[in-house]
N, C-alpha and C. Protein backbone atom coordinates (compact mmCIF):
# COMPACT_ATOMS: atom_id res chain seq x y z
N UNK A 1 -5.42 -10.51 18.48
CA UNK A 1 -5.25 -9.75 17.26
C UNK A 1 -5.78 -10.54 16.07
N UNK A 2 -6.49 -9.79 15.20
CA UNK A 2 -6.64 -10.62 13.85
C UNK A 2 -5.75 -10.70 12.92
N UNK A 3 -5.49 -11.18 12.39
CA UNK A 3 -3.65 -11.60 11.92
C UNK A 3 -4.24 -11.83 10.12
N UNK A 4 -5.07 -12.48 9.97
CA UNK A 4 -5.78 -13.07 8.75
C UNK A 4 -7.51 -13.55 8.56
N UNK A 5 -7.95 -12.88 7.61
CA UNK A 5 -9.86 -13.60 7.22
C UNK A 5 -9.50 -14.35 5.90
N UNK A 6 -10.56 -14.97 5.62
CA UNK A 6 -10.98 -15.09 4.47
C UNK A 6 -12.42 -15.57 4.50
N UNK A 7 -12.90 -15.20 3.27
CA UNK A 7 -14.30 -14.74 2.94
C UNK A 7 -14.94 -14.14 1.59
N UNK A 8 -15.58 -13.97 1.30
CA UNK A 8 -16.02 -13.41 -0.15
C UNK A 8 -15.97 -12.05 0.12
N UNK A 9 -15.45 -10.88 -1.15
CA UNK A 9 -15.81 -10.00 -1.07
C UNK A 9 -16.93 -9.29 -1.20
N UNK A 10 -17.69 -8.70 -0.52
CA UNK A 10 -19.18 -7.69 -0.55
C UNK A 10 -19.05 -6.56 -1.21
N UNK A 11 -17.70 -5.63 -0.96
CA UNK A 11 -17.42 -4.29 -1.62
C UNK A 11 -16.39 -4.38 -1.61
N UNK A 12 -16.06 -3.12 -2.74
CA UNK A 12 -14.45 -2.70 -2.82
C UNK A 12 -14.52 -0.91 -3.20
N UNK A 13 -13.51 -0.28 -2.53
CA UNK A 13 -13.33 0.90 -2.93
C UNK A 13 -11.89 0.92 -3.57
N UNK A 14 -11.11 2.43 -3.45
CA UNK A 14 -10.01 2.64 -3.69
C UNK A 14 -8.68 2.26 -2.73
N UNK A 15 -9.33 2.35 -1.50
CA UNK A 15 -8.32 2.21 -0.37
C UNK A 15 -9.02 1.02 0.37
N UNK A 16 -10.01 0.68 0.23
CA UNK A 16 -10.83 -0.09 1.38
C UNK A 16 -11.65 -1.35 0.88
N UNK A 17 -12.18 -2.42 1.52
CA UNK A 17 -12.86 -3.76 0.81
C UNK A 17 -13.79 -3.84 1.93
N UNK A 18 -14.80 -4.39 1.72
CA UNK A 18 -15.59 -5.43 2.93
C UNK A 18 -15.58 -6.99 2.44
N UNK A 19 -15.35 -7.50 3.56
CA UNK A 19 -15.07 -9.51 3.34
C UNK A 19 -16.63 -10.10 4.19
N UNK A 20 -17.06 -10.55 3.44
CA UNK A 20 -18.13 -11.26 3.89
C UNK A 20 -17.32 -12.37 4.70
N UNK A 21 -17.56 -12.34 5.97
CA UNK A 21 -17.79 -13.97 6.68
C UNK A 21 -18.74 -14.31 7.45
N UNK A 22 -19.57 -15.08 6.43
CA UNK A 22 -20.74 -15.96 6.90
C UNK A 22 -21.96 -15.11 7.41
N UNK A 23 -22.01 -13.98 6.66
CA UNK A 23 -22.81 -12.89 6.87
C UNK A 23 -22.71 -12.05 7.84
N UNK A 24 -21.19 -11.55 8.45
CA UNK A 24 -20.89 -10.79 9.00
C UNK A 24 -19.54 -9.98 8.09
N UNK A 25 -20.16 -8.80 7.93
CA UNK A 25 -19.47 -7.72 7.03
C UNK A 25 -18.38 -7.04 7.94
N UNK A 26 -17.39 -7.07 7.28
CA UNK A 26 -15.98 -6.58 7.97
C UNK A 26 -14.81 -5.32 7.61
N UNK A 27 -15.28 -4.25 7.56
CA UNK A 27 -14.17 -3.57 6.72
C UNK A 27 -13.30 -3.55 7.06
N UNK A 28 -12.00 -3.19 5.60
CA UNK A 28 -11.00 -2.89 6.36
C UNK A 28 -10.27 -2.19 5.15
N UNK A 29 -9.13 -1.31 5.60
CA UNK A 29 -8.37 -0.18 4.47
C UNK A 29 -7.53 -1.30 4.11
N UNK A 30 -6.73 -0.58 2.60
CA UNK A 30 -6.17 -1.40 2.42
C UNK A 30 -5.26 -0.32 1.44
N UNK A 31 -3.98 -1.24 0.80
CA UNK A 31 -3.47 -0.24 -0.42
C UNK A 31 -4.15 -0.07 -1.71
N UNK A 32 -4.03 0.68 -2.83
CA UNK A 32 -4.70 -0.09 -3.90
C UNK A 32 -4.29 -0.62 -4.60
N UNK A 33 -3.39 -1.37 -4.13
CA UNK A 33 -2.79 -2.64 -4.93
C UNK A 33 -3.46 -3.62 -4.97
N UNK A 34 -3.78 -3.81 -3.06
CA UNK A 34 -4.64 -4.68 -2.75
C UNK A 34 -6.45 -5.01 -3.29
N UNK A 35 -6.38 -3.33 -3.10
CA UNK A 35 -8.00 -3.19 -3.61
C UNK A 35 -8.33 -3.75 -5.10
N UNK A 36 -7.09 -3.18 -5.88
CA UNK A 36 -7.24 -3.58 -7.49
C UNK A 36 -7.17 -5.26 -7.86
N UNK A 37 -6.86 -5.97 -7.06
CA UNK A 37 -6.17 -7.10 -6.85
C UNK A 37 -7.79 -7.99 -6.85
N UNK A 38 -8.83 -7.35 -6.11
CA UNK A 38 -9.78 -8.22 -6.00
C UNK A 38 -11.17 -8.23 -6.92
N UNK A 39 -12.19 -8.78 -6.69
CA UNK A 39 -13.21 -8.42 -7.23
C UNK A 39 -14.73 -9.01 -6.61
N UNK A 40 -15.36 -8.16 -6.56
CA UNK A 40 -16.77 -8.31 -5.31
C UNK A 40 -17.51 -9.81 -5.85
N UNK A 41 -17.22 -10.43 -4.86
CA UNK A 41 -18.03 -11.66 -5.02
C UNK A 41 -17.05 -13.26 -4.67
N UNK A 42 -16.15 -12.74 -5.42
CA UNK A 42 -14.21 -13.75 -5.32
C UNK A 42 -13.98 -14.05 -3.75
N UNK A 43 -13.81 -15.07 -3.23
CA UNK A 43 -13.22 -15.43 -2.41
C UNK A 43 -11.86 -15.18 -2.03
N UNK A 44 -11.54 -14.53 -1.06
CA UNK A 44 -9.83 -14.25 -0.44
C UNK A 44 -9.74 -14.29 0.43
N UNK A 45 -8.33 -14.47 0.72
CA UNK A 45 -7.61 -14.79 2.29
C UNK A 45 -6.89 -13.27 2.28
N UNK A 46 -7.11 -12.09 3.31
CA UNK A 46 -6.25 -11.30 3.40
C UNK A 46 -5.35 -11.76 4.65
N UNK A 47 -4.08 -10.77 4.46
CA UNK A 47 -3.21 -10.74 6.02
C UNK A 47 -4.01 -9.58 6.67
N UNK A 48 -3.96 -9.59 8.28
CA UNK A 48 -4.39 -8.22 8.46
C UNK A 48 -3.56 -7.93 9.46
N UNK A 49 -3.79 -6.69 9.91
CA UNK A 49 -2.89 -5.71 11.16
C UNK A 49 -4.72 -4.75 12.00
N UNK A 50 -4.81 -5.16 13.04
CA UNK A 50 -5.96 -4.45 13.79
C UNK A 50 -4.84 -3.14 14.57
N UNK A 51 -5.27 -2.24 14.17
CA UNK A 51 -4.66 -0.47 15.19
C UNK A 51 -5.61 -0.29 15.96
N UNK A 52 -5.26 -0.40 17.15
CA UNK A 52 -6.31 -0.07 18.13
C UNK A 52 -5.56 1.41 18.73
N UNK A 53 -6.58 2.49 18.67
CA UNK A 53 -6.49 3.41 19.38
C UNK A 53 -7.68 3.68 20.18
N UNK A 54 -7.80 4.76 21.64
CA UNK A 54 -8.51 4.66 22.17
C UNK A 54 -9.90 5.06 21.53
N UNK A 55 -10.40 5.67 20.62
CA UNK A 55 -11.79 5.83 19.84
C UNK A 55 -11.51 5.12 18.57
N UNK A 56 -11.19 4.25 18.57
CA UNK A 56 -11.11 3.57 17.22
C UNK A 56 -10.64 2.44 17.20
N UNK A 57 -11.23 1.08 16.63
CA UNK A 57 -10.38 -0.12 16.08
C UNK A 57 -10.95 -0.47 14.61
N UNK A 58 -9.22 0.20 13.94
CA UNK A 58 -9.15 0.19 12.49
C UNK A 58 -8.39 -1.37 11.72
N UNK A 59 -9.00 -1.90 10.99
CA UNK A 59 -8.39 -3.50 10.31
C UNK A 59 -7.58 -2.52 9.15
N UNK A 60 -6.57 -3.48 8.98
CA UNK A 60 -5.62 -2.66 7.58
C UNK A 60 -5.54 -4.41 7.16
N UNK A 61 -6.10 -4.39 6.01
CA UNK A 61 -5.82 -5.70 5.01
C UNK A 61 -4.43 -5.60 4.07
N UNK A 62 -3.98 -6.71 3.51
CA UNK A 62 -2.86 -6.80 2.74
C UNK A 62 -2.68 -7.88 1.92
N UNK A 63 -2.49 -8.13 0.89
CA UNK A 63 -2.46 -9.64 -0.19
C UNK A 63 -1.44 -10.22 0.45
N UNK A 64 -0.12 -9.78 1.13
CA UNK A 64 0.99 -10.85 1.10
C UNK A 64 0.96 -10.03 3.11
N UNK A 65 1.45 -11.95 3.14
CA UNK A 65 2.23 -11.55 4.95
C UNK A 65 3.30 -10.34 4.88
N UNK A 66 4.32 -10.35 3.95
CA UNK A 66 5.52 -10.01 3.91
C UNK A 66 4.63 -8.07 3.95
N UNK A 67 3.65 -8.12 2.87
CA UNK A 67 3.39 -6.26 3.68
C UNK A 67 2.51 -6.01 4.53
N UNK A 68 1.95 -6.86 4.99
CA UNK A 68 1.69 -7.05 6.33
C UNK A 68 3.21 -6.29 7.52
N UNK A 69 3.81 -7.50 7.54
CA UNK A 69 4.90 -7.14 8.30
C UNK A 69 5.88 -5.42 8.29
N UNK A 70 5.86 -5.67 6.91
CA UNK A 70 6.35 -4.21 6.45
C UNK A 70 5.43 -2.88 7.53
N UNK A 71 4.23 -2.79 7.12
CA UNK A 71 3.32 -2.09 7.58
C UNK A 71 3.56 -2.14 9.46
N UNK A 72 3.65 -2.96 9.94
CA UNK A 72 3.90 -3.12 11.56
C UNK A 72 4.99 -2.82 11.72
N UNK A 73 6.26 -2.87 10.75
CA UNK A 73 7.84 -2.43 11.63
C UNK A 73 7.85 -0.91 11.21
N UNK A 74 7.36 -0.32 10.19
CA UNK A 74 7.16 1.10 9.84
C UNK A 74 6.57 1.69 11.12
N UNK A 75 6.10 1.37 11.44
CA UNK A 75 5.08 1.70 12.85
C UNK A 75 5.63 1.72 14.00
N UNK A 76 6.92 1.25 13.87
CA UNK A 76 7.95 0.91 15.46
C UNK A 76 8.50 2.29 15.40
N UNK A 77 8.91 3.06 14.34
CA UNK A 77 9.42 4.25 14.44
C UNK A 77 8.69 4.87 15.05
N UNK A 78 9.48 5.87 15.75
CA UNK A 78 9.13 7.22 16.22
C UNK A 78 8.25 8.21 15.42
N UNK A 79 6.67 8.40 15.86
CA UNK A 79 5.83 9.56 14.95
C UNK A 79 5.39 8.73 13.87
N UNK A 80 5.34 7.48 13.26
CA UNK A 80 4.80 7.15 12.53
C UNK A 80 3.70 6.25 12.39
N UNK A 81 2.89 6.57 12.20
CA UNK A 81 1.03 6.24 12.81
C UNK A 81 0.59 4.88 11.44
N UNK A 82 -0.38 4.83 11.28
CA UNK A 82 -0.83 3.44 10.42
C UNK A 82 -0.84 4.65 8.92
N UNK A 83 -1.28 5.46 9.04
CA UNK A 83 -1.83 6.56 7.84
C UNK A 83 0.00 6.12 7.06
N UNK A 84 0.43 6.66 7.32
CA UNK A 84 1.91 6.67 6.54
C UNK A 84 2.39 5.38 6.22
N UNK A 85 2.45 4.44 7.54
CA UNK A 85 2.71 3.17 7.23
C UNK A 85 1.84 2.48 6.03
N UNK A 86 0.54 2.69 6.06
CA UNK A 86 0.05 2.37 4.49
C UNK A 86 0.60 2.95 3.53
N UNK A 87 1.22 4.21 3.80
CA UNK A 87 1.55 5.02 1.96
C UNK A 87 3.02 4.25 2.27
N UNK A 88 4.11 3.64 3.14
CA UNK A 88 5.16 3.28 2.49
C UNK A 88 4.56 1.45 1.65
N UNK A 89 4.24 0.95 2.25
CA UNK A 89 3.76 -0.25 1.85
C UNK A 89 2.71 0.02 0.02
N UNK A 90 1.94 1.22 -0.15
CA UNK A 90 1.50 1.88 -0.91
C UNK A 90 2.77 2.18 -2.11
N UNK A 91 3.91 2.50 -1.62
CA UNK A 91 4.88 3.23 -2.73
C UNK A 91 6.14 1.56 -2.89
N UNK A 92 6.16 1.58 -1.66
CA UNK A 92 7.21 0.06 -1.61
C UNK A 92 6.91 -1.23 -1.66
N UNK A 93 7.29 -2.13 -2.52
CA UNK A 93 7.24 -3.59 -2.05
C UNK A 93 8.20 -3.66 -0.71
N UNK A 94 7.96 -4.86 0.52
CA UNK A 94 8.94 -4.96 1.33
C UNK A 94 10.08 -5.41 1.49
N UNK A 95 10.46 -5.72 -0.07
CA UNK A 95 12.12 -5.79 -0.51
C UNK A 95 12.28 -4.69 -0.81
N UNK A 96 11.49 -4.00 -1.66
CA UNK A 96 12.34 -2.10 -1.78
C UNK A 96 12.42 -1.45 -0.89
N UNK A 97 11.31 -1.65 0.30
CA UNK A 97 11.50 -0.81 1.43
C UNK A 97 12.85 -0.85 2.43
N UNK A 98 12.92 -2.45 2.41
CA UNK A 98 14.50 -2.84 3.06
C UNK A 98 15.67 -2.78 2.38
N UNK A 99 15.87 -2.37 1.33
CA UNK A 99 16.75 -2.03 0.25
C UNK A 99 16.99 -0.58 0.48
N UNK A 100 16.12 0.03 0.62
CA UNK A 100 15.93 1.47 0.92
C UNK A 100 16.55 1.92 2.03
N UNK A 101 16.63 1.11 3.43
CA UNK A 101 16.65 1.73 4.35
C UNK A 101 18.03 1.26 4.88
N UNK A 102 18.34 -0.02 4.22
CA UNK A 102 19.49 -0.29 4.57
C UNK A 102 20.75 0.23 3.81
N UNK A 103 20.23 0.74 2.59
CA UNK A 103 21.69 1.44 1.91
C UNK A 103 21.64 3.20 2.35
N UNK A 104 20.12 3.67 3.24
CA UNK A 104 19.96 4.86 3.68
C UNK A 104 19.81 5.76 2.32
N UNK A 105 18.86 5.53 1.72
CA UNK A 105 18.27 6.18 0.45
C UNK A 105 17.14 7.06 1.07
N UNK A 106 17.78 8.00 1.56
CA UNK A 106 17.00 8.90 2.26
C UNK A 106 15.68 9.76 0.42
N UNK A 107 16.48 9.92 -0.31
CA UNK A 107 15.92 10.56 -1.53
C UNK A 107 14.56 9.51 -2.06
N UNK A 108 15.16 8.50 -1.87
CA UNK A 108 13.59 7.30 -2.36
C UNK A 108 12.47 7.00 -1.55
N UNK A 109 13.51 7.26 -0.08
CA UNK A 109 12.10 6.92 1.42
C UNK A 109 10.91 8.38 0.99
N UNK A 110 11.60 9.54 0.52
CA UNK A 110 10.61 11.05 0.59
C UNK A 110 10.05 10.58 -0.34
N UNK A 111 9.94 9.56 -1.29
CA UNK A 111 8.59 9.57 -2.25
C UNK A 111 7.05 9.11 -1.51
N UNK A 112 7.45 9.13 -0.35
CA UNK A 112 6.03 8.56 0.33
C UNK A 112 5.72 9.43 0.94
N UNK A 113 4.36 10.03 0.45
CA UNK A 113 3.55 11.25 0.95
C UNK A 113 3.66 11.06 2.56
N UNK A 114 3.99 12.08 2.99
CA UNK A 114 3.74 12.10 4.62
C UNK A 114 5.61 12.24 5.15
N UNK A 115 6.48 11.75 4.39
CA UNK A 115 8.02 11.79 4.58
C UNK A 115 8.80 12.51 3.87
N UNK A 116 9.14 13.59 5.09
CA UNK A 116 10.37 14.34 4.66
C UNK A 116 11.43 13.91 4.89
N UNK A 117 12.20 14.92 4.32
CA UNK A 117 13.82 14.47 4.86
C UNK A 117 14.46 14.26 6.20
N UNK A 118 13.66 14.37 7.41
CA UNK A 118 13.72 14.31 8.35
C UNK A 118 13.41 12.84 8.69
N UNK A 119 12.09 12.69 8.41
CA UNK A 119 11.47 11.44 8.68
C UNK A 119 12.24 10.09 8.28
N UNK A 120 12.73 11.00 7.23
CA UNK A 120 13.34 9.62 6.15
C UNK A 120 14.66 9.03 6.87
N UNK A 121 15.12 9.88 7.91
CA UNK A 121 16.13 9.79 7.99
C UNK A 121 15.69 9.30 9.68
N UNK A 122 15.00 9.64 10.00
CA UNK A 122 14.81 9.21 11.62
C UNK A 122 14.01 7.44 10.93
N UNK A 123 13.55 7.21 10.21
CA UNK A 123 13.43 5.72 9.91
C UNK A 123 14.32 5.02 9.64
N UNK A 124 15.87 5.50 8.67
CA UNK A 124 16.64 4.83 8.67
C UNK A 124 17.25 4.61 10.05
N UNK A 125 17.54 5.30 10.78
CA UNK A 125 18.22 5.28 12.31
C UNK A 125 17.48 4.59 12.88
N UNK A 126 16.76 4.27 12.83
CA UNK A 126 15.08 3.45 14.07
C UNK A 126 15.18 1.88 13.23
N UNK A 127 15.73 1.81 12.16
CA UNK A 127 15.00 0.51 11.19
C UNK A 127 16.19 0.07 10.66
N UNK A 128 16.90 0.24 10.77
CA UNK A 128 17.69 -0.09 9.93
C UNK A 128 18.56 -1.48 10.23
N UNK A 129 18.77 -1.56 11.41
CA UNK A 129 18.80 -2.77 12.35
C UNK A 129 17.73 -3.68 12.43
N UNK A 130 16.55 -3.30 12.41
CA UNK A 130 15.32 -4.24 11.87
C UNK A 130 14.79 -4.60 10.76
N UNK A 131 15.34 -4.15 9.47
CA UNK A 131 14.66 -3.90 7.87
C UNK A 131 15.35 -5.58 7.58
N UNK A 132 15.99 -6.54 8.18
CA UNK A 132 16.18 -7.23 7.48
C UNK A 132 15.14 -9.11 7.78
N UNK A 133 14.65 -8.32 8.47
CA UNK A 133 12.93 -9.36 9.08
C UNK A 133 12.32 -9.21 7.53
N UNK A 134 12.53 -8.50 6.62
CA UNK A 134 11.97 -8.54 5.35
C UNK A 134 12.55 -9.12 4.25
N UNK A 135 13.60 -9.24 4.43
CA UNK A 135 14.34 -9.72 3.84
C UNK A 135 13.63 -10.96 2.36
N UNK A 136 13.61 -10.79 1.29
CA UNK A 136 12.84 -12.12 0.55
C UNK A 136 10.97 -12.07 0.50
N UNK A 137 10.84 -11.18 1.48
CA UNK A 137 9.21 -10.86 1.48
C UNK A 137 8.66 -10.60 0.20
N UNK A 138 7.70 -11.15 -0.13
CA UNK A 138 6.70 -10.90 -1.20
C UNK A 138 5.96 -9.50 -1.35
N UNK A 139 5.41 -9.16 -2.27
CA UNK A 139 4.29 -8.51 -2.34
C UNK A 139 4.27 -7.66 -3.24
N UNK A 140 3.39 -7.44 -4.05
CA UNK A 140 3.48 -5.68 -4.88
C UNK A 140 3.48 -6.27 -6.15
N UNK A 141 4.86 -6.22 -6.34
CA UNK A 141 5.29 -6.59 -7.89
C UNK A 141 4.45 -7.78 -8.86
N UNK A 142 4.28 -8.65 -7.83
CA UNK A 142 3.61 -9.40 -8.60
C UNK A 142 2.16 -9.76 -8.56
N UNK A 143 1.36 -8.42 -8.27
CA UNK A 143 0.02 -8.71 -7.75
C UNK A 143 -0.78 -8.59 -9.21
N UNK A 144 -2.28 -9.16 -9.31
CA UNK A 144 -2.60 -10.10 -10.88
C UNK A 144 -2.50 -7.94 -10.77
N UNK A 145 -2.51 -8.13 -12.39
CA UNK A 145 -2.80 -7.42 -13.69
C UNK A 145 -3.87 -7.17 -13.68
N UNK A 146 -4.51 -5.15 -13.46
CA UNK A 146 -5.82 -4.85 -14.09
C UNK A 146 -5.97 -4.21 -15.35
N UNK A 147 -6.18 -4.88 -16.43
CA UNK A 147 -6.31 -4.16 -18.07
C UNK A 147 -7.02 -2.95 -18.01
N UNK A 148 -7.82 -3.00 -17.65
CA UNK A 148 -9.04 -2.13 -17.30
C UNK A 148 -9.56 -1.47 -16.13
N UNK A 149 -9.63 -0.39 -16.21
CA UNK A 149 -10.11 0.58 -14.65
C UNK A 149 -8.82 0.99 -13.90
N UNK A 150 -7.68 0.68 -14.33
CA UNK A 150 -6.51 0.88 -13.38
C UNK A 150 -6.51 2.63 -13.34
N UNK A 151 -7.11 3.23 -14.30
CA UNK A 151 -7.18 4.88 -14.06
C UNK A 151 -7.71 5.17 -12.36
N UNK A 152 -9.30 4.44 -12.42
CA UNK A 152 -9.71 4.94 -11.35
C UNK A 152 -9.30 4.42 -9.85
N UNK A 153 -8.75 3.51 -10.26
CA UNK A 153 -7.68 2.81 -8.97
C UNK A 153 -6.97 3.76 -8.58
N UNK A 154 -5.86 4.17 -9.32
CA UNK A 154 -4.87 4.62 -9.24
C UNK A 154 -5.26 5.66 -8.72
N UNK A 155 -6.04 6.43 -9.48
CA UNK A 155 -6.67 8.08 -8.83
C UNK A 155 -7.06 8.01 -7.37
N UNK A 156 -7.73 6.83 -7.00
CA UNK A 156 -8.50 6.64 -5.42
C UNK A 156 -7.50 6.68 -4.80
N UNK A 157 -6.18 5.87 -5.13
CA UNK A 157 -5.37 5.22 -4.88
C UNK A 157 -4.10 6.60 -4.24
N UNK A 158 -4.36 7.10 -4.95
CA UNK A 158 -3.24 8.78 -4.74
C UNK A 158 -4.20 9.65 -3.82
N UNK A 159 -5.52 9.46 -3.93
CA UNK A 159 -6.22 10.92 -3.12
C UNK A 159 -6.64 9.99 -2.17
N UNK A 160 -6.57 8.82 -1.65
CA UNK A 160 -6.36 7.96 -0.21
C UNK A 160 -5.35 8.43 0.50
N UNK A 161 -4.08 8.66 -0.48
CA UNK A 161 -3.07 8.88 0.39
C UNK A 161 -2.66 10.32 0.13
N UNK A 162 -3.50 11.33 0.09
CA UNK A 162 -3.93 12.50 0.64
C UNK A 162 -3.12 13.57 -0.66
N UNK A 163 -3.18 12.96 -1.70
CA UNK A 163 -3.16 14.06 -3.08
C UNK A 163 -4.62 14.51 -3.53
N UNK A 164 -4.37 15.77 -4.28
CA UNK A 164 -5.45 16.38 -4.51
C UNK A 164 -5.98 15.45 -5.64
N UNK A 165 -7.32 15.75 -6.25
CA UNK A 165 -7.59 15.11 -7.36
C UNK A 165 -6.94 16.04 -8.85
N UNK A 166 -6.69 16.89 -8.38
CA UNK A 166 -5.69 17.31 -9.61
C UNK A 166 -4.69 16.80 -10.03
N UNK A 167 -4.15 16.63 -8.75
CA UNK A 167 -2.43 15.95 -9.10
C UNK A 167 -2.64 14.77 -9.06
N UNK A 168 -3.85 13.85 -8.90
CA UNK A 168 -4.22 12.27 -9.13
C UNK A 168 -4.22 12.12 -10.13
N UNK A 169 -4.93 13.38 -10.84
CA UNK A 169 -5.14 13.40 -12.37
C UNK A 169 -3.96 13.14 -13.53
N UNK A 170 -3.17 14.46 -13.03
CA UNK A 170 -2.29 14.20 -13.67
C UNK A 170 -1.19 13.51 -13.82
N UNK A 171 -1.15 12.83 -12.42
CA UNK A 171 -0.15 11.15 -12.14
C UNK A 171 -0.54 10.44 -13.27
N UNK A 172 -2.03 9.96 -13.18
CA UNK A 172 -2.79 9.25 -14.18
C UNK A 172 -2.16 9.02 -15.63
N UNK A 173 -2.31 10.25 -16.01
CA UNK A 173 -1.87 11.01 -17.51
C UNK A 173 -0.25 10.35 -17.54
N UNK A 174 0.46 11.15 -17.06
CA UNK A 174 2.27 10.47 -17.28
C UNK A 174 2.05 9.01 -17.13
N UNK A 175 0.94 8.34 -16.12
CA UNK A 175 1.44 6.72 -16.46
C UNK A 175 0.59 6.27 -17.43
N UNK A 176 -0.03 6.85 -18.21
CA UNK A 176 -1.50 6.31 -18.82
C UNK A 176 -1.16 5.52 -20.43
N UNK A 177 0.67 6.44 -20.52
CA UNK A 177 1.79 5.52 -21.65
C UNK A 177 2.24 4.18 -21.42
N UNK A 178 2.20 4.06 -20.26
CA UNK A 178 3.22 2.42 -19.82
C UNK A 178 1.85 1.63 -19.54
N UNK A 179 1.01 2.37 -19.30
CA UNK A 179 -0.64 1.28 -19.44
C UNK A 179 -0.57 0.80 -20.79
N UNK A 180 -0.87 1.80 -21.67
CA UNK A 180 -1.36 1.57 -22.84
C UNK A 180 -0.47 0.48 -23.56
N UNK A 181 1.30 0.53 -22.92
CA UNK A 181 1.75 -0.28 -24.03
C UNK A 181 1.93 -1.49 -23.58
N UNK A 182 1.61 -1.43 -22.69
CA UNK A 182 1.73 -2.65 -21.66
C UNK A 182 0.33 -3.32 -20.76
N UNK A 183 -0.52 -3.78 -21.13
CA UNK A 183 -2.22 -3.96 -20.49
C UNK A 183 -1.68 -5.09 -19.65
N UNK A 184 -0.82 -5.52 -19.56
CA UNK A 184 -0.51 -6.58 -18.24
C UNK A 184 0.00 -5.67 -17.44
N UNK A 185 0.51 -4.53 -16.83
CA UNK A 185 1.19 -4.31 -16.03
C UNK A 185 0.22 -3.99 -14.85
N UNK A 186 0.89 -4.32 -13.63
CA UNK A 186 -0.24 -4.57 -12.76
C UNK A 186 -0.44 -3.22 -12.10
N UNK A 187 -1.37 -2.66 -11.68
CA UNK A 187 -2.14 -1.37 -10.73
C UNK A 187 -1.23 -1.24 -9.84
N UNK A 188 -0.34 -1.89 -8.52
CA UNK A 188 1.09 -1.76 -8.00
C UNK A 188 2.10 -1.04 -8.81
N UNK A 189 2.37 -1.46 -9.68
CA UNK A 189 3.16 -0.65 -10.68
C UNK A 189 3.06 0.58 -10.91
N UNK A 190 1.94 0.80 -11.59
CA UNK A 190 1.36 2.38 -11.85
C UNK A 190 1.23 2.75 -10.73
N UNK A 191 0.83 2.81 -9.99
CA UNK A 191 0.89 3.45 -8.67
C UNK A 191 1.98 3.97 -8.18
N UNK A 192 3.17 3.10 -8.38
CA UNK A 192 4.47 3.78 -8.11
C UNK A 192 4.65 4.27 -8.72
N UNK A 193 4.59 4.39 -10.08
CA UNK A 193 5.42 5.22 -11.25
C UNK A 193 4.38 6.56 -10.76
N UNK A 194 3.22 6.39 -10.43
CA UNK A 194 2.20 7.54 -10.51
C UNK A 194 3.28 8.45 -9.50
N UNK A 195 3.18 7.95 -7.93
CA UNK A 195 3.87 8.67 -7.09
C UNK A 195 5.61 9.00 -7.44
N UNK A 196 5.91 8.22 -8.09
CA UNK A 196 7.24 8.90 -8.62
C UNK A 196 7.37 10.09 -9.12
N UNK A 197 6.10 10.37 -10.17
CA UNK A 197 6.00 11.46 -10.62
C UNK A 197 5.56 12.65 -10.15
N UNK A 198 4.95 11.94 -9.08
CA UNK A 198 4.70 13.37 -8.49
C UNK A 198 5.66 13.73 -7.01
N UNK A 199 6.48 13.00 -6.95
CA UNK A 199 7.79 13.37 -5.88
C UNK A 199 8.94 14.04 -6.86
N UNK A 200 8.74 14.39 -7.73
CA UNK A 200 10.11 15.04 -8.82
C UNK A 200 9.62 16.50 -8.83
């Protein structure tokens, strides 16, 4: 399994990067926390998770081990594929996610596109005995600060995880106040507040 690269970046999208190593180009999805986090040319170490299914071997990159890990125990549940496991790691740091599941906040797990009330609740029963391997994990909250471009992040960032570009749009708009008054707050952030707003 590939567990971790590092390498220069070649590209970056909304959901996805390529890592140069040593002139072998590597993609891999990612959140856009992660994506916003970098910049083409910069040297980084990602964590990774390889999904192998039978027509496909997909890399999922991550800035911190800790959502790394997150992303692989989401995946132990029942019905829940890598697609979703990126949008909880996408909406949660992996202290909120284990915060979440262990007090059974079924209402905060449905902010992640792809989870109903069903789901939310067959993860707490499946995880809840395991959510504490996260316990102290890093990630999210404190990933650097983008002053600039965090609109189009954020937008990639919501229609990756399968919103229309309308309602990307208008996520945008409700967080486009806590940008403005705040130019440190990091693209992780808005992102949640984005999907907050559009789970109400």
């Amino acid at each position: 399994m590939i567990a971790q690269l590092t390498g220069k970046v070649a590209a970056v999208g909304g959901t996805w990067l390529v890592v140069d190593l040593s002139g072998f180009g590597l993609k891999a999805l990612c959140t856009p926390a992660t994506a916003g986090a970098v910049r083409v040319g910069e040297q980084v170490t990602l964590h990774t998770s390889l999904v192998v299914r039978e027509d496909s071997l997909t890399l999922y990159a991550f800035g911190e081990p800790g959502e790394r890990d997150c992303f692989e125990l989401v995946q132990s549940a029942s019905g829940i594929g890598p697609r979703i496991a990126q949008a909880v790691v996408s909406v949660f740091s992996p202290e909120e996610f284990r915060a979440a599941v262990a007090a059974a906040n079924i209402t905060a797990l449905t902010r992640v596109p792809g989870i109903g009330a069903k789901g939310a609740q067959r993860l707490v029963l499946e995880l809840k005995d395991k959510v504490n391997v996260l316990a102290g994990s890093g990630g999210g909250a404190g990933a650097p600060a983008v002053a600039s471009g965090w609109r189009d992040q954020v937008r990639a960032g919501l229609e990756g995880l399968g919103y229309s570009a309308r309602d990307a749009e208008a996520a945008c708009d409700r967080v486009a106040a806590t940008a403005a008054e705040n130019p440190d707050t990091p693209v992780a952030l808005l992102l949640r507040a984005a999907l907050r707003s559009l789970a109400k």
